[in-house]
C-alpha atoms as a PDB file:
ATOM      1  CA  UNK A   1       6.115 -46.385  -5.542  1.00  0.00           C
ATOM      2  CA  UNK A   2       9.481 -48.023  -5.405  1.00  0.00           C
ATOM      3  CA  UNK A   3      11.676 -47.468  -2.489  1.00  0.00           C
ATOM      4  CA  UNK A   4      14.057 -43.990  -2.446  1.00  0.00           C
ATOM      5  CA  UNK A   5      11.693 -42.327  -5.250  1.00  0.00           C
ATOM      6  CA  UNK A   6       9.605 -40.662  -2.558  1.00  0.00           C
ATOM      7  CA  UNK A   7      10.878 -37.158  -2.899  1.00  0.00           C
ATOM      8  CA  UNK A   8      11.249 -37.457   0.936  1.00  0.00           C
ATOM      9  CA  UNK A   9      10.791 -34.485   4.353  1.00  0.00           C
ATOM     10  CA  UNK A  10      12.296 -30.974   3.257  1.00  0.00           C
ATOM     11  CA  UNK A  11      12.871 -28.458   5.527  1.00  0.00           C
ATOM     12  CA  UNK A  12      13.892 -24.117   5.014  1.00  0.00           C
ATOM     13  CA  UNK A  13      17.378 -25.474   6.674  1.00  0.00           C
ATOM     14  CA  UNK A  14      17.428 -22.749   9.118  1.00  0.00           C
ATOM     15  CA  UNK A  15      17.993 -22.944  13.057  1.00  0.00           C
ATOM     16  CA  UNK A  16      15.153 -21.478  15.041  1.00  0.00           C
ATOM     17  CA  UNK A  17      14.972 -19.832  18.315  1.00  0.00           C
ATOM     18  CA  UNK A  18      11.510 -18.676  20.048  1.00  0.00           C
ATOM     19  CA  UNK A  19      11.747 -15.160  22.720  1.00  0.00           C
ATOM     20  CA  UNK A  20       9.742 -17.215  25.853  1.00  0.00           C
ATOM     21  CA  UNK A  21       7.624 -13.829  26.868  1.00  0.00           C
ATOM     22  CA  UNK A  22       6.442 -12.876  23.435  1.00  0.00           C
ATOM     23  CA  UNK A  23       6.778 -15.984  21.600  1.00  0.00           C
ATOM     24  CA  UNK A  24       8.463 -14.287  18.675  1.00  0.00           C
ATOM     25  CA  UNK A  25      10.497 -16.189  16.108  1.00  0.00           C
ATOM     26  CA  UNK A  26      13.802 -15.539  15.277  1.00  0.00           C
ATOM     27  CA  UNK A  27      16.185 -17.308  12.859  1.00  0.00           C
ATOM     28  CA  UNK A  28      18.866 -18.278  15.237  1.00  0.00           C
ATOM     29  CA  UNK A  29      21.096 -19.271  12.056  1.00  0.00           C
ATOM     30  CA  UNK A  30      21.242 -20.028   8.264  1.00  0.00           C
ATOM     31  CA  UNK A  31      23.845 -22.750   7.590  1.00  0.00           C
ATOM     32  CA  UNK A  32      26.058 -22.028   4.870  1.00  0.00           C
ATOM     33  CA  UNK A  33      24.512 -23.806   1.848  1.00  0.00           C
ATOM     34  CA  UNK A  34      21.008 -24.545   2.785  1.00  0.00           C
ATOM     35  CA  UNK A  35      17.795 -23.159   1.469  1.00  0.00           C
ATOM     36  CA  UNK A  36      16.845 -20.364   3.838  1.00  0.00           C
ATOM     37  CA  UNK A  37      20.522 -18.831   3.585  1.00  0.00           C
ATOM     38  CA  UNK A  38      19.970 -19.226  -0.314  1.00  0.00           C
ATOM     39  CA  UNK A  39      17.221 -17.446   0.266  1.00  0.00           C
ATOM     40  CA  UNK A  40      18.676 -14.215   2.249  1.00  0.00           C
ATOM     41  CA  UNK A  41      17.515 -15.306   5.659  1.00  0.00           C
ATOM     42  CA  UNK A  42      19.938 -13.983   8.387  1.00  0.00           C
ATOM     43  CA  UNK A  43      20.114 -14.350  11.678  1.00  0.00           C
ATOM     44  CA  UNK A  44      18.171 -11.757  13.685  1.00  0.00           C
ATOM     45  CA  UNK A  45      15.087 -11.954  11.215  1.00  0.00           C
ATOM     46  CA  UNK A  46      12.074 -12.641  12.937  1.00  0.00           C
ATOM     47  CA  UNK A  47       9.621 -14.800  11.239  1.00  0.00           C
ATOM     48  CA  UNK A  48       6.326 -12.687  11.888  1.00  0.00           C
ATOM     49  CA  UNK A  49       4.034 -15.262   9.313  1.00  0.00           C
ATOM     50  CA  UNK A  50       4.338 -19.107   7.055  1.00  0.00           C
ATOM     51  CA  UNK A  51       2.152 -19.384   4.264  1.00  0.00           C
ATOM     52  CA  UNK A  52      -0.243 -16.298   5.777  1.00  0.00           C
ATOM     53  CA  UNK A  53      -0.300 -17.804   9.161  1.00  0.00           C
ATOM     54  CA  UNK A  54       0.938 -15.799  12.461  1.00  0.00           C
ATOM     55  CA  UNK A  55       3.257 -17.886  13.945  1.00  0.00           C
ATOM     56  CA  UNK A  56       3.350 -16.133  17.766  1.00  0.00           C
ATOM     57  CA  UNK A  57      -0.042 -18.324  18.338  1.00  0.00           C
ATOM     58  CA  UNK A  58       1.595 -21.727  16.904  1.00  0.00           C
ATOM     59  CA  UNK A  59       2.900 -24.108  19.290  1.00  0.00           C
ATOM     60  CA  UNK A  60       6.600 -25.402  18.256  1.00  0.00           C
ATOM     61  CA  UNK A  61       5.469 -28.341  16.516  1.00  0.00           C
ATOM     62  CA  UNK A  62       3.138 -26.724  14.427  1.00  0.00           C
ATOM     63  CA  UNK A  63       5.192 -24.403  13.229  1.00  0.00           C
ATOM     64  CA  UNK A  64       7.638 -27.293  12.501  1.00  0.00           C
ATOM     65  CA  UNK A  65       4.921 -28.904  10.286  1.00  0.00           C
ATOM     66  CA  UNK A  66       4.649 -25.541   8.488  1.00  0.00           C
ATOM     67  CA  UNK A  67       8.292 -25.288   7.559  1.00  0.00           C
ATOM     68  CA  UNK A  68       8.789 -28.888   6.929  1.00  0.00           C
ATOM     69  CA  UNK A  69       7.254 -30.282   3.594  1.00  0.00           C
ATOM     70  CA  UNK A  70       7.969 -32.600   0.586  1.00  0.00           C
ATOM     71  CA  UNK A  71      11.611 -31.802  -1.055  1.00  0.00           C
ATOM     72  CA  UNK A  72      11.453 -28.734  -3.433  1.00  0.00           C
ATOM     73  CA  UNK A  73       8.383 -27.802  -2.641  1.00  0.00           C
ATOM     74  CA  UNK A  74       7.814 -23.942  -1.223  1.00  0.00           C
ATOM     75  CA  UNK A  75       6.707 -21.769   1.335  1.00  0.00           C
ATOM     76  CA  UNK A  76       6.285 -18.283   2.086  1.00  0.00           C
ATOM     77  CA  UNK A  77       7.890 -16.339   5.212  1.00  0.00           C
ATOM     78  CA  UNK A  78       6.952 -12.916   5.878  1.00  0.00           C
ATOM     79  CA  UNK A  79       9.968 -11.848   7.568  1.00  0.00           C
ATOM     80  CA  UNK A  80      10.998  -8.543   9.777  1.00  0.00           C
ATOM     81  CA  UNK A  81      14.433  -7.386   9.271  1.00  0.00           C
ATOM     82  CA  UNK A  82      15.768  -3.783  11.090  1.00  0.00           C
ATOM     83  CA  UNK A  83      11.808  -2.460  11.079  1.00  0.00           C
ATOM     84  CA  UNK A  84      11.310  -3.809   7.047  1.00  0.00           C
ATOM     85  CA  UNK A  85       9.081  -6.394   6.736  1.00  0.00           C
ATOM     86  CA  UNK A  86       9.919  -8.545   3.800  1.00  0.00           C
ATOM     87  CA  UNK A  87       8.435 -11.568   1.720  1.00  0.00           C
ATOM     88  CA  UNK A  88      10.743 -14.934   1.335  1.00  0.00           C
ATOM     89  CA  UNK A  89       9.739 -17.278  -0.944  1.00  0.00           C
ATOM     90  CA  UNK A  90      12.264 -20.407   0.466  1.00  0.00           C
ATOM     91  CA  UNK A  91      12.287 -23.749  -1.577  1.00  0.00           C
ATOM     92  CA  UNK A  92      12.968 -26.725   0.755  1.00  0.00           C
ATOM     93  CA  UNK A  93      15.664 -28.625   0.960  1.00  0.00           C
ATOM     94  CA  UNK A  94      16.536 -32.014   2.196  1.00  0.00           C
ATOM     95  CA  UNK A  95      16.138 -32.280   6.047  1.00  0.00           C
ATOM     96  CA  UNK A  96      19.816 -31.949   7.131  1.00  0.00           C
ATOM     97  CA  UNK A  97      21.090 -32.321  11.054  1.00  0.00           C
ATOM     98  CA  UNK A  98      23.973 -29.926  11.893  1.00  0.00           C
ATOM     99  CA  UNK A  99      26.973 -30.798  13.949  1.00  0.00           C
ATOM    100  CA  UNK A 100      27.752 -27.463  14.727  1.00  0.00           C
ATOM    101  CA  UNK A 101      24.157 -26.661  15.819  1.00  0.00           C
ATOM    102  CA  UNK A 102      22.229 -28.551  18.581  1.00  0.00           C
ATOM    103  CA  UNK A 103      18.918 -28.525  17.968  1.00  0.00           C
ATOM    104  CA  UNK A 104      16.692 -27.491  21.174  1.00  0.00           C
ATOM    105  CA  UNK A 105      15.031 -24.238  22.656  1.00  0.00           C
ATOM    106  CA  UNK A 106      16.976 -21.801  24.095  1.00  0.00           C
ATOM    107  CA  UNK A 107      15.339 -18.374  26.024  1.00  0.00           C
ATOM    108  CA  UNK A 108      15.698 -14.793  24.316  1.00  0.00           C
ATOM    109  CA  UNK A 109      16.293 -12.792  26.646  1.00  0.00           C
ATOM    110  CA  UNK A 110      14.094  -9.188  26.010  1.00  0.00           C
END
């Protein structure tokens, strides 16, 4: 395969923050534009499950690989919003960094 015709790393294109005593994860924010704000994700959801899988028990990185994925491809949040618990089908986008948003881990506090 010729160079630049791999479809290349996508990623939801959401910011991520994990509550350090019970490992919940929340959507810290959806930039304006990218998939998982296309999508309806807002921050405050709390992402209970990707592609069936409880993500409480998943260390960061694997949830990272879960989200991540080729360029248009999908995956499947199960999402809790306000006491609803919702299904998000979010196509990914290209991976995008954010000069607003510093990547890193920050505490919840409960």
């Amino acid at each position: 395969m010729a160079a630049g015709c791999s479809p290349g790393v996508g990623s939801i294109g959401a910011v991520l923050a994990r509550d350090n005593a019970s490992q919940a994860l929340y959507v810290r924010d959806a930039p304006r534009g990218l998939a998982a704000e296309r999508s309806g994700l807002i921050p405050g959801d709390e992402i209970v499950m990707i592609d069936g899988v409880y993500v409480r028990a998943l260390p960061s990185a694997q949830v990272r690989d879960r989200l991540r994925g080729a360029v248009g491809s999908a995956v499947e949040l199960t999402v809790v919003r306000g006491g609803e618990v919702r299904r998000v089908r979010i196509v990914r986008g290209e991976l995008q960094a954010h000069e607003e948003i510093k990547p890193g881990e920050e505490p919840i506090p409960p």
